[in-house]
Protein backbone atom coordinates (compact mmCIF):
# COMPACT_ATOMS: atom_id res chain seq x y z
CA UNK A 1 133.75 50.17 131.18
CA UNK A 2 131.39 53.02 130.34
CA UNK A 3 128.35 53.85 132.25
CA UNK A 4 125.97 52.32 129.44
CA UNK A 5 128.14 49.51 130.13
CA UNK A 6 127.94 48.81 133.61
CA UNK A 7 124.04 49.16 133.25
CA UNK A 8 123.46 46.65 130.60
CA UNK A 9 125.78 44.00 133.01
CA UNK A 10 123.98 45.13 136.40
CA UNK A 11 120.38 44.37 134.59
CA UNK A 12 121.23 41.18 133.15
CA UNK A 13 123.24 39.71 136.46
CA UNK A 14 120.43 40.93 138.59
CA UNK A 15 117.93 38.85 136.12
CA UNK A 16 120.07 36.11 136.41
CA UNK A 17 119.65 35.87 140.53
CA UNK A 18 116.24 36.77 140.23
CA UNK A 19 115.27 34.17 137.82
CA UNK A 20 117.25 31.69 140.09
CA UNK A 21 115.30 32.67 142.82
CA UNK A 22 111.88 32.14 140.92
CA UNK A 23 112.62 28.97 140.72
CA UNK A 24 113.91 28.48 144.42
CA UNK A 25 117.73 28.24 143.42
CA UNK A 26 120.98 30.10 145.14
CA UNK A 27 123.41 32.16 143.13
CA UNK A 28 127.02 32.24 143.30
CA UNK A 29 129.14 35.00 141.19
CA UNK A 30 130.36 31.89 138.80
CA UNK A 31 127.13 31.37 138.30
CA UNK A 32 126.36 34.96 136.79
CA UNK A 33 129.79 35.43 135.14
CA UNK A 34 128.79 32.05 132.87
CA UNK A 35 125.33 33.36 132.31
CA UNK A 36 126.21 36.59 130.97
CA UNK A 37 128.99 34.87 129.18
CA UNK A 38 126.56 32.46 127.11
CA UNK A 39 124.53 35.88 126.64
CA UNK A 40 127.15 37.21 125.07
CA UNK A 41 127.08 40.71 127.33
CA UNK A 42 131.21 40.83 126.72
CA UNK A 43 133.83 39.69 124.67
CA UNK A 44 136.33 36.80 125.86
CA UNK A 45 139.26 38.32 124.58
CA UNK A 46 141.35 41.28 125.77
CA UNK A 47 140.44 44.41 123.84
CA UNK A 48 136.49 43.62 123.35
CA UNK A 49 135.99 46.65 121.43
CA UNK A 50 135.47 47.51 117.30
CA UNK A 51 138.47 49.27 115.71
CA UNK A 52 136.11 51.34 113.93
CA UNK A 53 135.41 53.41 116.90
CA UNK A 54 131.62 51.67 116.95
CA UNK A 55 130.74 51.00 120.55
CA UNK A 56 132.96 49.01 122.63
CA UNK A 57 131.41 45.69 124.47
CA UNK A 58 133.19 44.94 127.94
CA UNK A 59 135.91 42.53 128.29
CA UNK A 60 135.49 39.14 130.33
CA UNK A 61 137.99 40.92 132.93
CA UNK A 62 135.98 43.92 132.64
CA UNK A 63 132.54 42.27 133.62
CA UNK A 64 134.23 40.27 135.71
CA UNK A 65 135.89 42.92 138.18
CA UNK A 66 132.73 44.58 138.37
CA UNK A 67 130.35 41.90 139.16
CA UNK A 68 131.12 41.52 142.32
CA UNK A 69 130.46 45.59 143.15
CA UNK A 70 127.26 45.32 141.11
CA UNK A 71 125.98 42.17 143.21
CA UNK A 72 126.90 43.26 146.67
CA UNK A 73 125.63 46.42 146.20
CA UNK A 74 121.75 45.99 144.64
CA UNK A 75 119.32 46.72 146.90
CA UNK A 76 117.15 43.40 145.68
CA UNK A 77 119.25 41.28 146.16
CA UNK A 78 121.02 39.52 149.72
CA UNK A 79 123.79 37.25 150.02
CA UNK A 80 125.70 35.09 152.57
CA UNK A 81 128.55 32.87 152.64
CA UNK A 82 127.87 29.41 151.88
CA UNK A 83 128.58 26.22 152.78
CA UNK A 84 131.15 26.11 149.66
CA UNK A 85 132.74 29.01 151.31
CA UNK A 86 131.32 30.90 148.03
CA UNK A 87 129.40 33.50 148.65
CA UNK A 88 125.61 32.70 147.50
CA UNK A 89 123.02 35.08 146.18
CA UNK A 90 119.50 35.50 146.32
CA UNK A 91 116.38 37.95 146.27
CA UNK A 92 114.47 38.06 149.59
CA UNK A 93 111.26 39.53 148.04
CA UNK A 94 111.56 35.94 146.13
CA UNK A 95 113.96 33.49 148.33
CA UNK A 96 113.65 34.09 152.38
CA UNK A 97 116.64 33.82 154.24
CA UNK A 98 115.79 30.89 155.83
CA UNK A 99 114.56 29.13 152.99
CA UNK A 100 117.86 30.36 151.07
CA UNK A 101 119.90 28.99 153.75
CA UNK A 102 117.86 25.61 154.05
CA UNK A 103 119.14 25.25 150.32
CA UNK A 104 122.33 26.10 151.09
CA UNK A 105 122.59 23.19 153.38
CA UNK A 106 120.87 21.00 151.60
CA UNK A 107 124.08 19.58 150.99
CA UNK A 108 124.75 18.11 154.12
CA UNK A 109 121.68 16.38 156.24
CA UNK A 110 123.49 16.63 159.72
CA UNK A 111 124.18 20.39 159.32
CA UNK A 112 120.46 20.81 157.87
CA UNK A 113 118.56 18.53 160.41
CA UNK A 114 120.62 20.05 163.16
CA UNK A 115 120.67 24.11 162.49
CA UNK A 116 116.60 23.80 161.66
CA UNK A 117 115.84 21.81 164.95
CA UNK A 118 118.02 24.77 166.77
CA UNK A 119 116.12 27.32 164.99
CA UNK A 120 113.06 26.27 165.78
CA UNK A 121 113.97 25.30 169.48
CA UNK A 122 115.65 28.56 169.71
CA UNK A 123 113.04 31.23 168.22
CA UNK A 124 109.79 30.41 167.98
CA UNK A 125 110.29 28.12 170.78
CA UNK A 126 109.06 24.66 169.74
CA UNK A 127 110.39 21.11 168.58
CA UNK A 128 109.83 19.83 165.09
CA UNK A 129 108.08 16.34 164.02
CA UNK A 130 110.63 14.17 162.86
CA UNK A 131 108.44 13.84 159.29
CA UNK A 132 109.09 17.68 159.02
CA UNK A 133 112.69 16.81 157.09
CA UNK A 134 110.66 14.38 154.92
CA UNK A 135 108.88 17.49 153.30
CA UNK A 136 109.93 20.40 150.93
CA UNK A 137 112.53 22.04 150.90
CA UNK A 138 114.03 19.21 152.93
CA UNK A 139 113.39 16.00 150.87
CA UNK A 140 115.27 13.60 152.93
CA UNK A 141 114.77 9.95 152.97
CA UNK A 142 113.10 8.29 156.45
CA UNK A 143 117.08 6.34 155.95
CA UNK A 144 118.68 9.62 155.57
CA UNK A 145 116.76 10.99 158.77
CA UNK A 146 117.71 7.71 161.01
CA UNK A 147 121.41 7.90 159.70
CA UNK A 148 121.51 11.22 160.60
CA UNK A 149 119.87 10.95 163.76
CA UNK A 150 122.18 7.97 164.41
CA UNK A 151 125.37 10.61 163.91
CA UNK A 152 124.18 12.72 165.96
CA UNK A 153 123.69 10.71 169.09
CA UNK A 154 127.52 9.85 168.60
CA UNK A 155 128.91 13.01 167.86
CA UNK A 156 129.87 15.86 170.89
CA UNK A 157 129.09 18.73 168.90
CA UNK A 158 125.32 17.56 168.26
CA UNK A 159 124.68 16.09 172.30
CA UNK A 160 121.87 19.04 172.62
CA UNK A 161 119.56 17.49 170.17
CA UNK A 162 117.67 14.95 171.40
CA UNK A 163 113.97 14.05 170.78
CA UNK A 164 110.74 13.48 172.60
CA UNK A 165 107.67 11.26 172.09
CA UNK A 166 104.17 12.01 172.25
CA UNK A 167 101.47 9.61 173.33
CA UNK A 168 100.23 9.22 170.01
CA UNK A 169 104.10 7.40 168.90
CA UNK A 170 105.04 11.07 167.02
CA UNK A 171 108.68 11.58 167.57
CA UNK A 172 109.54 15.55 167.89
CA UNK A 173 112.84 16.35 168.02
CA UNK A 174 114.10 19.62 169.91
CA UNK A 175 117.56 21.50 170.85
CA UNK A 176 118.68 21.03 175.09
CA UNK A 177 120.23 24.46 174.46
CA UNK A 178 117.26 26.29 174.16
CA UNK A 179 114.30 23.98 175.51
CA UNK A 180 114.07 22.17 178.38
CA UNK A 181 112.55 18.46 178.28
CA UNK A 182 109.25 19.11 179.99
CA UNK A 183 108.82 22.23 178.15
CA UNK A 184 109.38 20.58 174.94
CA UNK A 185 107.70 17.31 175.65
CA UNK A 186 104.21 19.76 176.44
CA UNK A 187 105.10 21.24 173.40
CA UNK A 188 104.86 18.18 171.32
CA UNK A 189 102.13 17.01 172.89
CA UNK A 190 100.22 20.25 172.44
CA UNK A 191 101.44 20.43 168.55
CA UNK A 192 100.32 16.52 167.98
CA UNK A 193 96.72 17.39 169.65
CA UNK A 194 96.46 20.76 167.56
CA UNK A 195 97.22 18.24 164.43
CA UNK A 196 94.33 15.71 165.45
CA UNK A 197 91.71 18.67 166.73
CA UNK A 198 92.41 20.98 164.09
């Protein structure tokens, strides 16, 4: 693959992530590969280039072996390992970590609910309303949320989440690992009055 090459495939893959992240979407390599293909950037068959001499066009193995070089290495773009155990892309100046990993586990409610309520607990520190998963980027259902919820109580590896009302009804729901229950029950109580005060 020539130079020329390799810079017509690293602009179009990087437009592919960006454009993806525009419109709040995660990457994976399989996703680029079948963009470029359907933009023609390479040829699928071995050989990809004119007998004539004219200039060659990269070969599906070609673009493939160096996508993942030109991915890891941009300097817009970030990437962790996913849920799916592929590794996702996305562009920070367009997709947050923390958004792009909300995505990521939008997937799966119980590690979503239960990794944001840590988060929270854990660095800023403060519980979360339990209408907070209803909202974007979450979108769960109030039945999602109980089921959920309902998991958790059951399952060992979830026993530090655990929730706290305010005197208003509000349910907030916090992480035992990183707040303590009068800490986080002020906390709520404090956030509710901030939210009927403003």
């Amino acid at each position: 693959m020539t130079g020329e090459d390799k810079a017509r495939l690293t602009q179009a893959a990087v437009e592919v992530v960006l454009q993806a992240s525009r419109e709040g979407r995660l990457t994976t390599e399989d996703d680029v590969f079948q963009a470029l293909v359907a933009e023609g950037l390479f040829h699928p068959a071995e050989g990809g280039g004119d007998s004539d001499g004219a200039r060659r066009t990269p070969t599906e193995e070609e673009a493939a072996a160096a996508l993942a070089g030109i991915l890891a290495g941009h300097p817009w773009l970030a990437s962790f390992e996913g849920l799916s155990g592929q590794r996702v892309y996305h562009s920070p100046d367009l997709l947050s970590l923390t958004y792009a990993r909300i995505l990521d586990r939008k997937g799966s409610p119980l590690l979503l609910m239960a990794e944001e309520i840590r988060a929270n607990s854990r660095d800023y520190p403060r519980p979360v309303p339990v209408e907070l998963f209803e909202a974007p980027p979450f979108d769960l259902t109030p039945a999602e949320i109980e089921h959920t919820l309902g998991i958790m109580a059951a399952d060992p590896q979830y026993q530090d989440i655990s929730f706290t009302p305010t005197s208003t009804g509000a349910v907030y729901l916090f992480s035992t690992l990183h707040l303590e229950r009068g800490y986080a029950q002020f906390l709520a109580q404090r956030a509710e009055s901030l939210a009927m005060n403003p």
